[in-house]
Protein backbone atom coordinates (compact mmCIF):
# COMPACT_ATOMS: atom_id res chain seq x y z
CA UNK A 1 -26.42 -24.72 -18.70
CA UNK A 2 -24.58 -24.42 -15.39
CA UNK A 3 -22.48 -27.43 -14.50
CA UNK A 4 -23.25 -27.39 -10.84
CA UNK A 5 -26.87 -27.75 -10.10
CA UNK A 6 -26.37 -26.80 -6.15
CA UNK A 7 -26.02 -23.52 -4.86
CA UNK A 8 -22.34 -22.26 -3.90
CA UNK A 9 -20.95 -18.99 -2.60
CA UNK A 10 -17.84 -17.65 -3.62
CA UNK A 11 -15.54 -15.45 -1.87
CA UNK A 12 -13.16 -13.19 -3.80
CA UNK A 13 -9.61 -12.82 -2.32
CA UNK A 14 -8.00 -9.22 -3.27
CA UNK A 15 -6.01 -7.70 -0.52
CA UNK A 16 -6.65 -10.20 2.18
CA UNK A 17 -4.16 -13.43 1.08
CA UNK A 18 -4.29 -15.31 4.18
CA UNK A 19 -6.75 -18.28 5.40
CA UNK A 20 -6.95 -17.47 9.06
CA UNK A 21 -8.50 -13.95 10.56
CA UNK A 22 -10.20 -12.97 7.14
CA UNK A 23 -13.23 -11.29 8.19
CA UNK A 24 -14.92 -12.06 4.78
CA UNK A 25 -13.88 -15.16 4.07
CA UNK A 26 -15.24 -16.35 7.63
CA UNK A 27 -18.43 -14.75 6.82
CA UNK A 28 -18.28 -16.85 3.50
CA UNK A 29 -17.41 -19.90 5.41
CA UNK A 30 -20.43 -19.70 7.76
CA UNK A 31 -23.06 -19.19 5.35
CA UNK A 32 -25.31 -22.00 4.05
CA UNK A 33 -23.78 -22.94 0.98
CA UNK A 34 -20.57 -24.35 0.14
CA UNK A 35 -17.37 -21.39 -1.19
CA UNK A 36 -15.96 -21.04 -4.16
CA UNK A 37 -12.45 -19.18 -3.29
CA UNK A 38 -11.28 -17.54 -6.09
CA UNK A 39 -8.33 -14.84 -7.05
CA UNK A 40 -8.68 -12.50 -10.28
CA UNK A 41 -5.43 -11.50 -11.80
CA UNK A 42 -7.12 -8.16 -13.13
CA UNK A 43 -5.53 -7.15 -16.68
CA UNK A 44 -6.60 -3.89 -15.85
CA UNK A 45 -4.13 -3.40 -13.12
CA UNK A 46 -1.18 -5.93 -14.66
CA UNK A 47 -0.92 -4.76 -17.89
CA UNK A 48 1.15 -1.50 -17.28
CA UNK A 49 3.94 -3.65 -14.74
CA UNK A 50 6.98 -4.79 -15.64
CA UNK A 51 7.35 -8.49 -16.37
CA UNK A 52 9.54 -9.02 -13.12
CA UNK A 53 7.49 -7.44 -11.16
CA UNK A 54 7.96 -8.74 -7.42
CA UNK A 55 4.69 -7.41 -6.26
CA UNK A 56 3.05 -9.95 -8.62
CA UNK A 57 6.10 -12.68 -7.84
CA UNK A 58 5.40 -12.04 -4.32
CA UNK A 59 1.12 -12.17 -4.39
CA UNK A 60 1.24 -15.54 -6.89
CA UNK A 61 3.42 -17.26 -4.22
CA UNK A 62 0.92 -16.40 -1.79
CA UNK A 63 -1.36 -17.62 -3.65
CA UNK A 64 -0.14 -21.26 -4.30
CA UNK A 65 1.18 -21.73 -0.77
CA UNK A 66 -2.96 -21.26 -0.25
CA UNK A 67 -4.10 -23.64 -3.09
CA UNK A 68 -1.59 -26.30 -1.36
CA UNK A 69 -3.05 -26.14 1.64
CA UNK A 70 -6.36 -26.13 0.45
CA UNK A 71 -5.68 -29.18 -1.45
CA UNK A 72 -3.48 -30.83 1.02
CA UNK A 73 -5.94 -30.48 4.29
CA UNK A 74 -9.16 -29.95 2.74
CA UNK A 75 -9.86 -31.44 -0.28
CA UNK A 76 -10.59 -28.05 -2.04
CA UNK A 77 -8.28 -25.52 -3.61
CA UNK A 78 -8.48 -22.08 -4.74
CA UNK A 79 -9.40 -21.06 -8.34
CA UNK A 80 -7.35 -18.55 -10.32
CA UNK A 81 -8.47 -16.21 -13.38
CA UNK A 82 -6.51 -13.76 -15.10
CA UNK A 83 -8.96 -10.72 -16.88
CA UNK A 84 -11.05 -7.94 -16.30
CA UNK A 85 -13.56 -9.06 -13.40
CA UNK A 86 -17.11 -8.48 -14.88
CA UNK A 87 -15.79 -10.61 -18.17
CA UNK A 88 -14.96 -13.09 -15.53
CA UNK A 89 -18.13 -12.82 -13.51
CA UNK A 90 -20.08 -13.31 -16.04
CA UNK A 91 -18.87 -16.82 -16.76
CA UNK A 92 -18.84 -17.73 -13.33
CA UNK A 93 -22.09 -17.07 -12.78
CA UNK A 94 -22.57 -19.54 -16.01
CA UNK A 95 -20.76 -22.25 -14.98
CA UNK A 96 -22.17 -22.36 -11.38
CA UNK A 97 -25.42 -21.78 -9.29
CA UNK A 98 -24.10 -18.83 -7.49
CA UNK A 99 -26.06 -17.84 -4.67
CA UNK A 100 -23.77 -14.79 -3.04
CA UNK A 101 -20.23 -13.43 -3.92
CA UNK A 102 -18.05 -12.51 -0.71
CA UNK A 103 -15.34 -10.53 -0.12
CA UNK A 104 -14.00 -7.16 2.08
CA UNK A 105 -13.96 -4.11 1.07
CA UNK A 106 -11.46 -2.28 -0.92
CA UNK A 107 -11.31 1.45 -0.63
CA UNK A 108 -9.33 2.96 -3.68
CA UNK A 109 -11.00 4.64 -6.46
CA UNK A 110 -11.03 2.25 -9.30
CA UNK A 111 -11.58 -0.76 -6.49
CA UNK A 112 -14.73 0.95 -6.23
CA UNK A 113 -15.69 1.92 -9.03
CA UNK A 114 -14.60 -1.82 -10.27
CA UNK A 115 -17.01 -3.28 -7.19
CA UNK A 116 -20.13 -0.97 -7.69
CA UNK A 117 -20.17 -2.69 -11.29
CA UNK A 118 -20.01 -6.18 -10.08
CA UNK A 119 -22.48 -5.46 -7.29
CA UNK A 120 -24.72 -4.03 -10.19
CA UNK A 121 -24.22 -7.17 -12.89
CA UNK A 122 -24.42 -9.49 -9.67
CA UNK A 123 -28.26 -7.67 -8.51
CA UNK A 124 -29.48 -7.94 -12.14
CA UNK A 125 -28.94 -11.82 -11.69
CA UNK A 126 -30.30 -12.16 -8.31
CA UNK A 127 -27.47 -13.13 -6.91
CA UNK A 128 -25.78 -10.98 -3.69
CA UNK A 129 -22.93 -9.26 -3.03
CA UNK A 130 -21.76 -9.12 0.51
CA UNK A 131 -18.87 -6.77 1.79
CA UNK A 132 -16.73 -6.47 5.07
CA UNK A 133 -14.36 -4.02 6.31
CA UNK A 134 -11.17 -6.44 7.18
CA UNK A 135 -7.99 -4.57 6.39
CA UNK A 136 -8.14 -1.95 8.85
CA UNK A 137 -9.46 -1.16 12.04
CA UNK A 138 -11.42 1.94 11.80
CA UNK A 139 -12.86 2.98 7.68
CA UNK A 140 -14.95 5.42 6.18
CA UNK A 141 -16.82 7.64 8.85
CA UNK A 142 -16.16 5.41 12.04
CA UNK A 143 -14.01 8.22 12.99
CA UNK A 144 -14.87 11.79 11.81
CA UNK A 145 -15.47 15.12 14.30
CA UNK A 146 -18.57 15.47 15.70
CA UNK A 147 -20.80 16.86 12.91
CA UNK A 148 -19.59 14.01 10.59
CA UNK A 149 -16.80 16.29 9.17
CA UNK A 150 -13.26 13.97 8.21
CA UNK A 151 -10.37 14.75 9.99
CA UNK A 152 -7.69 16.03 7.93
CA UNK A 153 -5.20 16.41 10.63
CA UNK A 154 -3.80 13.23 11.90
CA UNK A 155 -2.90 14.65 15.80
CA UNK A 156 -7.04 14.74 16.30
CA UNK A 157 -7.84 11.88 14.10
CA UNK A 158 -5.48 9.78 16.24
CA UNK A 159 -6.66 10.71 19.35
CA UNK A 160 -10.28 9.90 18.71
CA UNK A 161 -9.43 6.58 17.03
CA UNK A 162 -7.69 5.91 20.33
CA UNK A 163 -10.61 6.77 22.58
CA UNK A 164 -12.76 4.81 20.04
CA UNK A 165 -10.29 1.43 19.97
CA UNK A 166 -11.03 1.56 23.80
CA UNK A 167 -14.62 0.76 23.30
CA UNK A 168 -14.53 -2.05 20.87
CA UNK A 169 -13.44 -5.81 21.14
CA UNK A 170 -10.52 -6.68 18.70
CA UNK A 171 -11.92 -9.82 17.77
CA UNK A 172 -10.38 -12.65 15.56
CA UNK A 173 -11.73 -14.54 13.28
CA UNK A 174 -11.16 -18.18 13.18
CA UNK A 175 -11.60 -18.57 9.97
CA UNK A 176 -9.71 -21.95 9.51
CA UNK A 177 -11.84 -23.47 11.83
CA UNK A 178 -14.46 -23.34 8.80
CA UNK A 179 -12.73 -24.90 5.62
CA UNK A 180 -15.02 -27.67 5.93
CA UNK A 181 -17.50 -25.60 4.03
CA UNK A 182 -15.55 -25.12 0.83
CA UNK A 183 -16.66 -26.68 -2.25
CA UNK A 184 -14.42 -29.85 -2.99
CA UNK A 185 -12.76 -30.16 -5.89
CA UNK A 186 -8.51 -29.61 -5.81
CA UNK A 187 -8.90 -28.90 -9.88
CA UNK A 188 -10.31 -25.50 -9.93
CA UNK A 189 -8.37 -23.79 -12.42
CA UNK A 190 -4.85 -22.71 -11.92
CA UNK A 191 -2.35 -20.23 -13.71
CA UNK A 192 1.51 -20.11 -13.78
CA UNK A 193 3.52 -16.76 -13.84
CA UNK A 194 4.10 -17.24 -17.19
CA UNK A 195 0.63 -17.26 -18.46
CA UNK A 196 0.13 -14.37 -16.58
CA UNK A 197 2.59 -12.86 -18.86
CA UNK A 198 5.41 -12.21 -16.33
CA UNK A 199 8.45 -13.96 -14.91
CA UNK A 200 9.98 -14.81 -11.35
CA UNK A 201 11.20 -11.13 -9.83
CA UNK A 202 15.21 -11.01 -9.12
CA UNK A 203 13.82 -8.79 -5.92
CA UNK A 204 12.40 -10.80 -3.48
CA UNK A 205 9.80 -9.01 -1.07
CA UNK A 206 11.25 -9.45 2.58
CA UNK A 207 9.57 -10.98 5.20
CA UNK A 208 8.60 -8.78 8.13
CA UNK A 209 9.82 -8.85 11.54
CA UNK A 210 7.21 -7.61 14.33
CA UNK A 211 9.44 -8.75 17.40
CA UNK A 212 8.88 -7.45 20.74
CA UNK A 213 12.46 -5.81 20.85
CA UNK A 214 11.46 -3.95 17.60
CA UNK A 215 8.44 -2.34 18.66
CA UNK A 216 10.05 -1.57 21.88
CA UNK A 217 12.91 0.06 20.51
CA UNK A 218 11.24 1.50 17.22
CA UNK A 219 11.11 5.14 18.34
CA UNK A 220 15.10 5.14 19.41
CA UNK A 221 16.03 3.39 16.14
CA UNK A 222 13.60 3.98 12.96
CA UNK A 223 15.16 7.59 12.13
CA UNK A 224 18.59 5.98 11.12
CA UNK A 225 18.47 4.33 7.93
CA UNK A 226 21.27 2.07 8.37
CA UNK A 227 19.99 0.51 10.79
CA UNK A 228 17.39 -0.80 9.43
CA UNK A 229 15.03 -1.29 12.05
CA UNK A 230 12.15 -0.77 10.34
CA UNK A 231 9.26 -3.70 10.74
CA UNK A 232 8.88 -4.49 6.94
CA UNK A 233 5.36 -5.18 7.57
CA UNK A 234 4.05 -2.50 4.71
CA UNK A 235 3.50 -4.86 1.60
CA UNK A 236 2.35 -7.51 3.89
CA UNK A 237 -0.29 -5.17 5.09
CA UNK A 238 -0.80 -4.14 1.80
CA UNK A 239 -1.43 -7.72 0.56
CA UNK A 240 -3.14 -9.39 3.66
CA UNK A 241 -1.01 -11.90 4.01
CA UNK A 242 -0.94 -11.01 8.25
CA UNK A 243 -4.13 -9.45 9.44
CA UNK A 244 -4.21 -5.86 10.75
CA UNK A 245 -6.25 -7.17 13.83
CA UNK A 246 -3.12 -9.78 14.84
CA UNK A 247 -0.79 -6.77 14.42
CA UNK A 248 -2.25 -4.13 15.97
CA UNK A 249 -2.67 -6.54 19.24
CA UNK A 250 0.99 -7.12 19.06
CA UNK A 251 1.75 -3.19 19.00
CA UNK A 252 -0.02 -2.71 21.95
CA UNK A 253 0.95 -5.70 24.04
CA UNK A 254 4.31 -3.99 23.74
CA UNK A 255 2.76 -0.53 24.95
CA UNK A 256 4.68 1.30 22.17
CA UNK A 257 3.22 4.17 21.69
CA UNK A 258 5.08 5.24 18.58
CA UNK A 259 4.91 1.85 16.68
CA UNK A 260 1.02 2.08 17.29
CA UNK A 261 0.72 5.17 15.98
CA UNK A 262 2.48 4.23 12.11
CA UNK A 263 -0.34 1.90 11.83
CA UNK A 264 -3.17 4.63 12.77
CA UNK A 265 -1.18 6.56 10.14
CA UNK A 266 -2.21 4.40 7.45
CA UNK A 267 -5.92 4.12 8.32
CA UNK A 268 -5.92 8.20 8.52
CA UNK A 269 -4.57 8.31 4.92
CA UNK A 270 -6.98 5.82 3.81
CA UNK A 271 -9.99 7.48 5.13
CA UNK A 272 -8.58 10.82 3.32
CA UNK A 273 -8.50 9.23 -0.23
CA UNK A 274 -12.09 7.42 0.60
CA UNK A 275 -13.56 10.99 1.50
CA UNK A 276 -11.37 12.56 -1.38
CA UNK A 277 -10.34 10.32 -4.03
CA UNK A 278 -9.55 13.35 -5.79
CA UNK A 279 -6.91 14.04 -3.97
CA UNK A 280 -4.77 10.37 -6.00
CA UNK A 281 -4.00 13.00 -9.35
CA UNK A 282 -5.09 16.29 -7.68
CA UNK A 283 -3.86 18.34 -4.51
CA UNK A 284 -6.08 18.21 -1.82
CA UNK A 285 -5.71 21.97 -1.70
CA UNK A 286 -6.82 23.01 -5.27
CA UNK A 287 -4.25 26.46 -5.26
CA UNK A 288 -1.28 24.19 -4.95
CA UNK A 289 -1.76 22.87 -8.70
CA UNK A 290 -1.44 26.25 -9.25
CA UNK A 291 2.21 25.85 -8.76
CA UNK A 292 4.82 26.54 -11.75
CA UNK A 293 6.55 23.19 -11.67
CA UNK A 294 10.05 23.30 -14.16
CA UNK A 295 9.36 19.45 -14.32
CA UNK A 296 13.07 19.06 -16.30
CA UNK A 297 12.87 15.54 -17.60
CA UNK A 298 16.94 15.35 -17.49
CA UNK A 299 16.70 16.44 -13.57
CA UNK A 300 13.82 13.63 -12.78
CA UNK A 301 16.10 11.19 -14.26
CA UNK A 302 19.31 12.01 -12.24
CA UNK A 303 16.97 11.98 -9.16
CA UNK A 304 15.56 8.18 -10.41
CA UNK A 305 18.74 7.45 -10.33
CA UNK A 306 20.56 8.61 -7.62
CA UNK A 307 22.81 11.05 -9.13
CA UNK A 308 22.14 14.25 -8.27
CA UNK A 309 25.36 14.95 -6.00
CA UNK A 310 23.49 14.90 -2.97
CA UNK A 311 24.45 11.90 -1.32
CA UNK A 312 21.60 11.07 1.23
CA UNK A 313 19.44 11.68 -1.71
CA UNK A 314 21.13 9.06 -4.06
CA UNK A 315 21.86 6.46 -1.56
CA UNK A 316 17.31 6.75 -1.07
CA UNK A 317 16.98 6.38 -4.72
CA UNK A 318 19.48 3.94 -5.04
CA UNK A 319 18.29 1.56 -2.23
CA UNK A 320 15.08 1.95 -3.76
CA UNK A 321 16.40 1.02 -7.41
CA UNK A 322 17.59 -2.27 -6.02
CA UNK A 323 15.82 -3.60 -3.82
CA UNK A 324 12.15 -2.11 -3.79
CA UNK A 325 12.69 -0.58 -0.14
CA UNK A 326 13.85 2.78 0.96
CA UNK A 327 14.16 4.05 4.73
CA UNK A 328 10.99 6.20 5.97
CA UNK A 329 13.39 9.06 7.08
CA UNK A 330 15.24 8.93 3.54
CA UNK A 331 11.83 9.00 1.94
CA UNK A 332 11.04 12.35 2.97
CA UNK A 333 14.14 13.73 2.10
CA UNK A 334 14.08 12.68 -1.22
CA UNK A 335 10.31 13.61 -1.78
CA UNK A 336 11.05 17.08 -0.54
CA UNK A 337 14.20 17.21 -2.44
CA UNK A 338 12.18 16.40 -6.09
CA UNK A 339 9.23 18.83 -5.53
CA UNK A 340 11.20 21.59 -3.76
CA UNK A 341 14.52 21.15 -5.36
CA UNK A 342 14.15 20.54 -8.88
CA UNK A 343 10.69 21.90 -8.49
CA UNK A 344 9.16 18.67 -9.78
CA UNK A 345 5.84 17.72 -9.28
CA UNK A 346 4.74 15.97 -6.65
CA UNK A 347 2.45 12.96 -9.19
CA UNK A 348 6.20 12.70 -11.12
CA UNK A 349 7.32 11.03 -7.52
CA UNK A 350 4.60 8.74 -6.78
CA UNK A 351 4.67 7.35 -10.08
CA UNK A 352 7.83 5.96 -9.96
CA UNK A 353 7.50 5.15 -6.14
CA UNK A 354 4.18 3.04 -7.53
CA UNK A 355 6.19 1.88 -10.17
CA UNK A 356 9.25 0.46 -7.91
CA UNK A 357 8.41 -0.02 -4.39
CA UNK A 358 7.42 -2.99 -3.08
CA UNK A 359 5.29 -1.77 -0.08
CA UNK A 360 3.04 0.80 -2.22
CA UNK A 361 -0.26 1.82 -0.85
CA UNK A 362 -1.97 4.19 -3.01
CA UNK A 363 -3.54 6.13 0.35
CA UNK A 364 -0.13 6.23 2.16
CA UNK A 365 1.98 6.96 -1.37
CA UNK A 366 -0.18 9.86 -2.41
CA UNK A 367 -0.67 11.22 1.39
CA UNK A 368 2.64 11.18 2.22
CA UNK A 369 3.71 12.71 -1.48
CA UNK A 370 1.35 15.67 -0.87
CA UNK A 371 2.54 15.75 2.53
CA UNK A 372 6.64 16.40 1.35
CA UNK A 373 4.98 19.24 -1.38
CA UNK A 374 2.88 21.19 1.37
CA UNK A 375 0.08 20.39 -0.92
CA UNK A 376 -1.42 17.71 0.79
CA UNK A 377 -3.53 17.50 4.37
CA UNK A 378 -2.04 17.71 7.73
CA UNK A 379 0.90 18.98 5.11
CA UNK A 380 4.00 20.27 6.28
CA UNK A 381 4.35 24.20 5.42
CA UNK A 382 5.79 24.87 2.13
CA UNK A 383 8.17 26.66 3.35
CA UNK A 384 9.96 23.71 5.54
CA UNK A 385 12.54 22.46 3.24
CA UNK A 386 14.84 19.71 4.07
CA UNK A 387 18.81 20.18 3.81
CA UNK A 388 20.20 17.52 2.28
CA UNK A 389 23.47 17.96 3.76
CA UNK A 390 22.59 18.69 7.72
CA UNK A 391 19.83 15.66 7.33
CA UNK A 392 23.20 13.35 7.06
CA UNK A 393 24.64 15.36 10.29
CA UNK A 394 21.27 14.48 11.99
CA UNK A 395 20.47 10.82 10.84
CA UNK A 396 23.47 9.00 8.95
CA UNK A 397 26.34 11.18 10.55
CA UNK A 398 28.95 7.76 10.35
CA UNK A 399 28.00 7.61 6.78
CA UNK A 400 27.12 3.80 6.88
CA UNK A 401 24.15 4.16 4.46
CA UNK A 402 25.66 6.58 2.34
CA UNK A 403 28.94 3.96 2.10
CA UNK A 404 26.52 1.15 1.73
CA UNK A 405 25.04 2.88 -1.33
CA UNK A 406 26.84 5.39 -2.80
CA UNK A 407 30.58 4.57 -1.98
CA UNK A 408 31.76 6.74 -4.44
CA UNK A 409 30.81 9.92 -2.82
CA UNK A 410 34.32 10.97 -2.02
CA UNK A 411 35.64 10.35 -5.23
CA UNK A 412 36.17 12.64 -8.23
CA UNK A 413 33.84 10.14 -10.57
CA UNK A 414 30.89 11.32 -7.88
CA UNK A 415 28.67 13.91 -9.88
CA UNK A 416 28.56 17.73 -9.01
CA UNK A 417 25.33 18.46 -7.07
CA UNK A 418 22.59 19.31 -9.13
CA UNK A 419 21.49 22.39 -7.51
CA UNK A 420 23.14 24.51 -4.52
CA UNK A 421 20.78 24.35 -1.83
CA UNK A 422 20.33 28.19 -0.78
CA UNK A 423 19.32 28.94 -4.50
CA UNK A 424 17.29 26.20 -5.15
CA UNK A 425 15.56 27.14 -1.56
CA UNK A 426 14.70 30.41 -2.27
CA UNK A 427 13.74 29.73 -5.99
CA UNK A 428 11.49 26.98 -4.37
CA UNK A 429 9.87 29.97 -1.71
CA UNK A 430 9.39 32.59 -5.00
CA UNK A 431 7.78 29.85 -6.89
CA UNK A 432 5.08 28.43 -4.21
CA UNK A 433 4.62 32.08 -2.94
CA UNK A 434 3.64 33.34 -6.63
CA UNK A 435 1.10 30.44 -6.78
CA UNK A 436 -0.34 30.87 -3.69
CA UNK A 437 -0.71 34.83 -3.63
């Protein structure tokens, strides 16, 4: 028996943790029936992360700071289950007279896979699943080349999604102009960290800064990683907890061309993976996996943590060790520096930077991983290979982030470097040409 006897909607929060501008949610909102909100804690995706995980610290505070204004203002609140989603869908739809589920769209492999088998248990029970896009602007085909092929070089891709933004109206959703329609009841069920299995994170996930001086300064500054100019808007992007639509009208209201453009980045590597989700354990070009990697577990740990003599390299890692964050510009160096190197593969690398950083996109991690191996689209020739010692000349040439992070460098206690460059460069250029001829 279901314990509600009138029909409700629910809408399912994943990456879109905010009430206001939340393109599904609104859509739940204005339906007939009164929403459900709910939040799954999936097991499936929780059960391989570290207990202090600040991700998870980070998207349960978001979370509550939701359920109290839910409760406070509205007389509702916002349920939370912890399990795999169809074990939790099927009691939902046993405990209520669900009419429709809600909720935007999700564009990763297993999210899909994981939504094509809700949609399927949901249609056997009569009950409908309704999708929107929400987290970016442009998804899927909206912008492809003229016979429907996907760009896999950003330069075009971002010139047609300009001439395409033109043309639309960046509309926002008032969507907490509509939390009248949610069902009431402020003791829907709730979850601490603990029962989730995990504890308060020592990191703490910054919050991001998106003021005008930033964006109009971001091309001078965001190649010098100490000073930290960078926006810190990726794992708020990445969670929904500001809307792409807010941000994007902010970029351009500054008419920064450069700022803009980091944000069409991340909808071009998120239309790659949706056209070729092979490409999150495989090289989009298939003769790169060809590729003799040494894949010396002793080197990968020096690199992991920051000791491989190289000291724009370490003071990456080491940044990234401790606080969940490393500098754009350092992260190519250190990317190239694994795969060409210590000729380490490329998937080594984006584990651990999907194991540790705080602002990890799957689309943007693997992209820009393939990207740093030549394996990738758009990729940078194989035979570019960063030098970890003129990089400093070029971007940290005062030292400041080195000092910040490796102020041992100078001493005698600082470790030999792993590898001298030259060799390592043209052992790199032997080993990529064999696997390529």
């Amino acid at each position: 028996m279901k314990q509600l006897k009138t029909p409700i909607n629910i809408f399912w929060f994943r990456r879109d943790l905010r009430l206001d501008d939340n393109i599904g949610f609104y859509e739940a909102l204005t339906s007939e029936h009164p929403v459900l909100p709910l939040f799954i804690f999936d097991t499936e995706i929780l059960e391989d992360l570290p207990e202090d995980d600040a991700r998870v610290t980070f998207i349960f505070d978001a979370l509550q700071n939701m359920r109290t204004i839910l409760q406070k203002e509205h007389g509702s609140s916002l349920a939370l289950y912890q399990g795999k989603p169809l074990t939790i869908y099927k009691q939902l739809v046993k405990d209520y007279d669900v009419a429709a589920v809600f909720t935007n769209h999700d564009y990763e492999p297993y999210a899909q896979e994981r939504d094509a088998e809700i949609k399927e248990f949901l249609s056997k029970n009569n009950i409908a699943f309704h999708s929107f896009k929400d987290q970016v602007i442009f998804e899927k085909n909206e912008v492809v080349k003229k016979d429907g092929d996907p760009y896999v070089v950003y330069t075009p891709y971002m010139k047609i999604w300009k001439e395409k933004f033109k043309t639309i109206d960046l509309k926002i959703f008032t969507t907490n102009s509509h939390l009248h329609n949610l069902v009431e009841n402020t003791e829907l069920p709730n979850l601490s960290l603990s029962d989730l299995g995990f504890k308060k994170a020592s990191q703490k996930i910054a919050n991001y800064e998106l003021t005008p001086s930033l964006i109009q300064d971001y091309e001078k500054t965001r190649n010098f990683p100490a000073q930290d100019s960078t926006s810190r808007l990726g794992p708020h992007l990445r969670f929904g907890t500001v809307s792409i639509r807010k941000m994007m009208k902010k970029a351009i209201a500054e008419k920064n061309e450069i700022f803009w453009q980091e944000l069409i980045w991340r909808e071009f590597f998120m239309q790659i993976l949706w056209h070729f989700p092979h490409t999150a354990t495989e090289s989009f070009k298939p003769k790169y996996d060809r590729i003799e990697w040494l894949n010396n577990e002793e080197n990968f740990k020096r690199w992991c943590d920051g000791t491989t003599g190289y000291p724009l390299v370490d003071a990456g890692m080491r940044q990234l060790n401790a606080t969940g964050f490393m500098h754009n510009r350092v992260r190519m160096l250190v990317g190239s520096f694994l795969c060409k190197h210590l000729l380490i593969d490329w998937r080594w690398g984006e584990a651990y930077f999907a194991e540790k950083l705080h602002d990890y996109e799957m689309a943007s991690n693997v992209g820009n991983w393939q990207w740093v191996a030549g394996c990738g689209v758009d990729a940078a020739p194989y035979f570019r290979i960063f030098n970890p010692t003129t990089q400093i000349e070029k971007f940290d040439k005062d030292l400041k982030y080195i000092t910040t992070w490796v102020p041992e460098f100078q001493e005698l206690s600082y470790p030999d470097k792993m590898v001298d460059h030259k060799e390592a460069r043209l052992r790199c250029l032997e080993t990529y040409k064999r696997a390529l001829e």
